[in-house]
Protein backbone atom coordinates (compact mmCIF):
# COMPACT_ATOMS: atom_id res chain seq x y z
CA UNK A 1 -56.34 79.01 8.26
CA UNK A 2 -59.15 77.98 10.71
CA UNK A 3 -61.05 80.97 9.69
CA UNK A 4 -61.05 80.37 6.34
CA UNK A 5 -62.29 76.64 6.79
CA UNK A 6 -65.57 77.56 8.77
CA UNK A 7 -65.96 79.99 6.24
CA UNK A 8 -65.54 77.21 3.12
CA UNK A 9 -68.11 74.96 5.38
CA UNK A 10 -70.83 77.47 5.57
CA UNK A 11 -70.83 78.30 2.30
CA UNK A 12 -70.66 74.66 1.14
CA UNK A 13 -73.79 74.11 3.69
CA UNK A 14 -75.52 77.35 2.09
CA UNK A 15 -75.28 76.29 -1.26
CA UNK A 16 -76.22 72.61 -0.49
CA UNK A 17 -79.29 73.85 1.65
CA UNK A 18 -80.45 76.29 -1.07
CA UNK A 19 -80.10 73.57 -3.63
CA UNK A 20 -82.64 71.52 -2.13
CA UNK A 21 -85.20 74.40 -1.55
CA UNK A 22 -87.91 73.64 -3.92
CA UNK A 23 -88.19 70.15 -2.30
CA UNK A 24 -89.02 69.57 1.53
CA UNK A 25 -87.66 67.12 3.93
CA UNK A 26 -89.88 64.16 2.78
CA UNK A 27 -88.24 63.86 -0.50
CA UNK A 28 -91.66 64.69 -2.30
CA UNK A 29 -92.20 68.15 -4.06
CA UNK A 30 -95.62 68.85 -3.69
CA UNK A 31 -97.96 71.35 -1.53
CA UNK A 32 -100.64 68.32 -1.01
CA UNK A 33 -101.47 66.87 2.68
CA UNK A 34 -103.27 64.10 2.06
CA UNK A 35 -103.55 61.59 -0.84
CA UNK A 36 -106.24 58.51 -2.20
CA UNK A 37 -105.33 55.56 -3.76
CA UNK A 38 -108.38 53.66 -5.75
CA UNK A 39 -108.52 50.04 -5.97
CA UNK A 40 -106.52 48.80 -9.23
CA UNK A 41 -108.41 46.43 -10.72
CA UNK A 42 -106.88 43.54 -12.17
CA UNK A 43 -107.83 43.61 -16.18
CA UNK A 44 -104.92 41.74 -17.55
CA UNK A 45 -106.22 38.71 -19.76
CA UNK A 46 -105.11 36.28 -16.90
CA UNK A 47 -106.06 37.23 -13.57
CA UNK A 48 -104.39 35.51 -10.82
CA UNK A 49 -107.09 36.72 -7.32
CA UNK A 50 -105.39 38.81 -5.51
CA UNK A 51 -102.85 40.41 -7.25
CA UNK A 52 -104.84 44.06 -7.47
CA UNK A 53 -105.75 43.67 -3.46
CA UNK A 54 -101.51 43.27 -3.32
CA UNK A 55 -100.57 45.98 -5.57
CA UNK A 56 -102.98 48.64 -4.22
CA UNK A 57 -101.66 48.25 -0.76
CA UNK A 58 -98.33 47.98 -1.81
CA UNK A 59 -98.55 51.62 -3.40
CA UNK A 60 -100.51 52.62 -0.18
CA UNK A 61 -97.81 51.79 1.82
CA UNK A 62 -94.94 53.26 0.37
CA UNK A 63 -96.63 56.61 -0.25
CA UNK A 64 -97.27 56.57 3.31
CA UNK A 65 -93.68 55.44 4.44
CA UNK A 66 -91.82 57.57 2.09
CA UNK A 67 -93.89 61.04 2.40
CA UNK A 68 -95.79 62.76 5.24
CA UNK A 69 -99.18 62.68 3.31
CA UNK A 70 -102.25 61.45 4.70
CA UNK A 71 -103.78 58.41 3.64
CA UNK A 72 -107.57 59.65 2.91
CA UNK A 73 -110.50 57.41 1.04
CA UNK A 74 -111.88 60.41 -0.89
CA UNK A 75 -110.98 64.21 -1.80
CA UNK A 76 -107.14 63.58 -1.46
CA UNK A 77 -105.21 66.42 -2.99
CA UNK A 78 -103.19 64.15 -4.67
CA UNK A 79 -105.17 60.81 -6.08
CA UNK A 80 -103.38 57.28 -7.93
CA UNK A 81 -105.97 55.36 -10.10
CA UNK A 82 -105.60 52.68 -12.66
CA UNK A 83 -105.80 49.28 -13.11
CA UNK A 84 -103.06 46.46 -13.92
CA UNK A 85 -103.40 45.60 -17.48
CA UNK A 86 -100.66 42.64 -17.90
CA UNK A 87 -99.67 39.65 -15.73
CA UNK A 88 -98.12 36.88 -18.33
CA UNK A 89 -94.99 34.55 -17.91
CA UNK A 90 -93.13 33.76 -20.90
CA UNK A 91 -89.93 31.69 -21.84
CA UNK A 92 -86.83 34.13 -21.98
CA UNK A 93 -83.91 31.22 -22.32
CA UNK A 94 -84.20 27.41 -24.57
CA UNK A 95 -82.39 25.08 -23.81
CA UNK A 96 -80.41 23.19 -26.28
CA UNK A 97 -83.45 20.67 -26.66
CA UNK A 98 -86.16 23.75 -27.50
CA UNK A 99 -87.38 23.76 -24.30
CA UNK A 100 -87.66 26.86 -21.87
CA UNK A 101 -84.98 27.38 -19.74
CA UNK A 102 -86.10 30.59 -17.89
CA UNK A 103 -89.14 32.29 -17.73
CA UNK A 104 -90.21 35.26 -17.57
CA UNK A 105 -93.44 37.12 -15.29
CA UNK A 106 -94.13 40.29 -16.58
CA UNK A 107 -96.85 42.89 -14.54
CA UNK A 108 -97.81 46.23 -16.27
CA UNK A 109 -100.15 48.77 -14.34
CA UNK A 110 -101.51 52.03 -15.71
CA UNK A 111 -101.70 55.00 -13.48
CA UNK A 112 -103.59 57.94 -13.79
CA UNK A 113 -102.32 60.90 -11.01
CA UNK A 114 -104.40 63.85 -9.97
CA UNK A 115 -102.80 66.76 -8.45
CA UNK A 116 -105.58 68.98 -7.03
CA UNK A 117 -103.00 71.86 -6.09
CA UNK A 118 -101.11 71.61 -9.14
CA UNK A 119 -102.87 70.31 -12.14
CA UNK A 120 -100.45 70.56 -14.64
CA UNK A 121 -98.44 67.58 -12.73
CA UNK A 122 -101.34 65.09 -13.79
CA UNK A 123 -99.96 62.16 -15.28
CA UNK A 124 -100.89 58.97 -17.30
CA UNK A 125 -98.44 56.63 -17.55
CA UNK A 126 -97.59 52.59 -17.85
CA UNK A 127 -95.37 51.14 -15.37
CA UNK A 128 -93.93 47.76 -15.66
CA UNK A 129 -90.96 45.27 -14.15
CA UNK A 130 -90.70 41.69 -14.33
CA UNK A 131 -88.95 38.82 -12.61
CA UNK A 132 -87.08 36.09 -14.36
CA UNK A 133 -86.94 32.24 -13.01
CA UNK A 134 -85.89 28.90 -13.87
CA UNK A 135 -88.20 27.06 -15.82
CA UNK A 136 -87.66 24.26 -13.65
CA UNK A 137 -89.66 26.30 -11.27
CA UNK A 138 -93.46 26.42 -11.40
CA UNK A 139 -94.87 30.57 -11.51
CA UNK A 140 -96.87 29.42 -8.08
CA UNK A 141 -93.44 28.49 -6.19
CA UNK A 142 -91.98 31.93 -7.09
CA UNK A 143 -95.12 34.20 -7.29
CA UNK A 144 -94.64 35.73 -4.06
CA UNK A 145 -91.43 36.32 -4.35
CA UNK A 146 -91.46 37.71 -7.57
CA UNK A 147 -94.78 40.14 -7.17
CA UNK A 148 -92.97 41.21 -3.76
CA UNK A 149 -90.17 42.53 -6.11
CA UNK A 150 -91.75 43.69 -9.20
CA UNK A 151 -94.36 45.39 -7.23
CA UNK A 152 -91.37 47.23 -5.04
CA UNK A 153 -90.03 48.28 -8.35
CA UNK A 154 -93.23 49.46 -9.97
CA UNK A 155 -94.80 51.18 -6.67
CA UNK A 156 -91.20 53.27 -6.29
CA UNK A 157 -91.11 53.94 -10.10
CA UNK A 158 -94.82 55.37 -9.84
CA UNK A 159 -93.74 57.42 -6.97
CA UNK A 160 -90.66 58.97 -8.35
CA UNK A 161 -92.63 60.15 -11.53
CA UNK A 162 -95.21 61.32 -9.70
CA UNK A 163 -93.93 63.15 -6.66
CA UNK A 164 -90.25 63.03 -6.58
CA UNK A 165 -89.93 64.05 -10.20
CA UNK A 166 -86.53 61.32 -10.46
C-alpha cells in the first residue's frame, strides 16, 4: 500500500512539474534578461504633477519585484512605453437632493510592449481601474490612496498581459 502511494506522489509531482514547463520559476514566460520602462507622460486633459513620475515607477517596481529581469535605461529586450491618457473624477451615486453622493477617479494608461526575442508578443493595449469615494471627501484627501490602488491594479494588469500571459 506504501508502494503504491510514493508511486501516486511522483507521478502527481511529474505531471505538476511538466505542466509548468513552458514557464520558469519567476512566473514570467519570456527568454528576455533585462527590460526598459520609458517615462509615461501624463496627456490626460487634466494633469495632476506627478502622477506619470508615480505610475512609471510603480510599473518599474513591480517588474523588478515580480521577475528576475534587469532594470536597464536603453536596449532592454523587453521595453513598456506609453503615456496615461485619462485622470477624471466623476459622480457615480445622487443623493436624494441631486447631489453627488460618491465619486468616482478614473486613470487610463496606454502601453505599447516590445519583445526583442519574441516579436510576435508585442502588444498595444489600454489599461484602466478606478477608485470610488464619498463625495463628502475632496479627490486631494483620497488621491494617494486611491492612485496607490488603481496604480497596483493597472501595473499588475499590464504585467499579466504582457509577461505572464493571465
Amino acid at each position: 500500500m506504501k508502494k503504491i502511494k510514493h508511486i501516486l506522489i511522483g507521478l502527481i509531482a511529474i505531471t505538476v512539474l511538466q505542466g509548468c514547463g513552458a514557464y520558469s520559476f519567476s512566473g514570467i514566460n519570456t527568454d528576455a534578461t533585462t527590460f526598459q520602462v520609458a517615462f509615461f507622460q501624463n496627456q490626460a486633459p487634466i494633469i495632476n504633477p506627478g502622477t506619470d513620475q508615480e505610475f512609471t515607477n510603480q510599473l518599474q517596481d513591480l517588474i523588478l519585484n515580480q521577475t528576475n529581469l534587469d532594470l536597464v535605461t536603453s536596449n532592454g529586450d523587453i521595453a513598456y512605453e506609453g503615456e496615461i491618457v485619462q485622470d477624471i473624477v466623476i459622480p457615480t451615486n445622487a443623493t436624494s437632493q441631486n447631489t453627488a453622493a460618491q465619486n468616482r477617479l478614473t486613470i487610463a494608461v496606454n502601453v505599447r510592449f516590445y519583445d526583442t526575442k519574441n516579436p510576435k508578443e508585442d502588444l498595444e493595449q489600454r489599461f484602466s481601474f478606478f477608485f470610488d469615494f464619498p463625495a463628502t471627501q475632496s479627490e486631494t484627501a483620497v488621491r494617494d490612496q486611491a492612485l496607490q490602488i488603481i496604480f497596483e491594479r493597472i501595473t499588475q494588469d499590464i504585467l499579466n498581459a504582457t509577461l505572464a500571459k493571465w
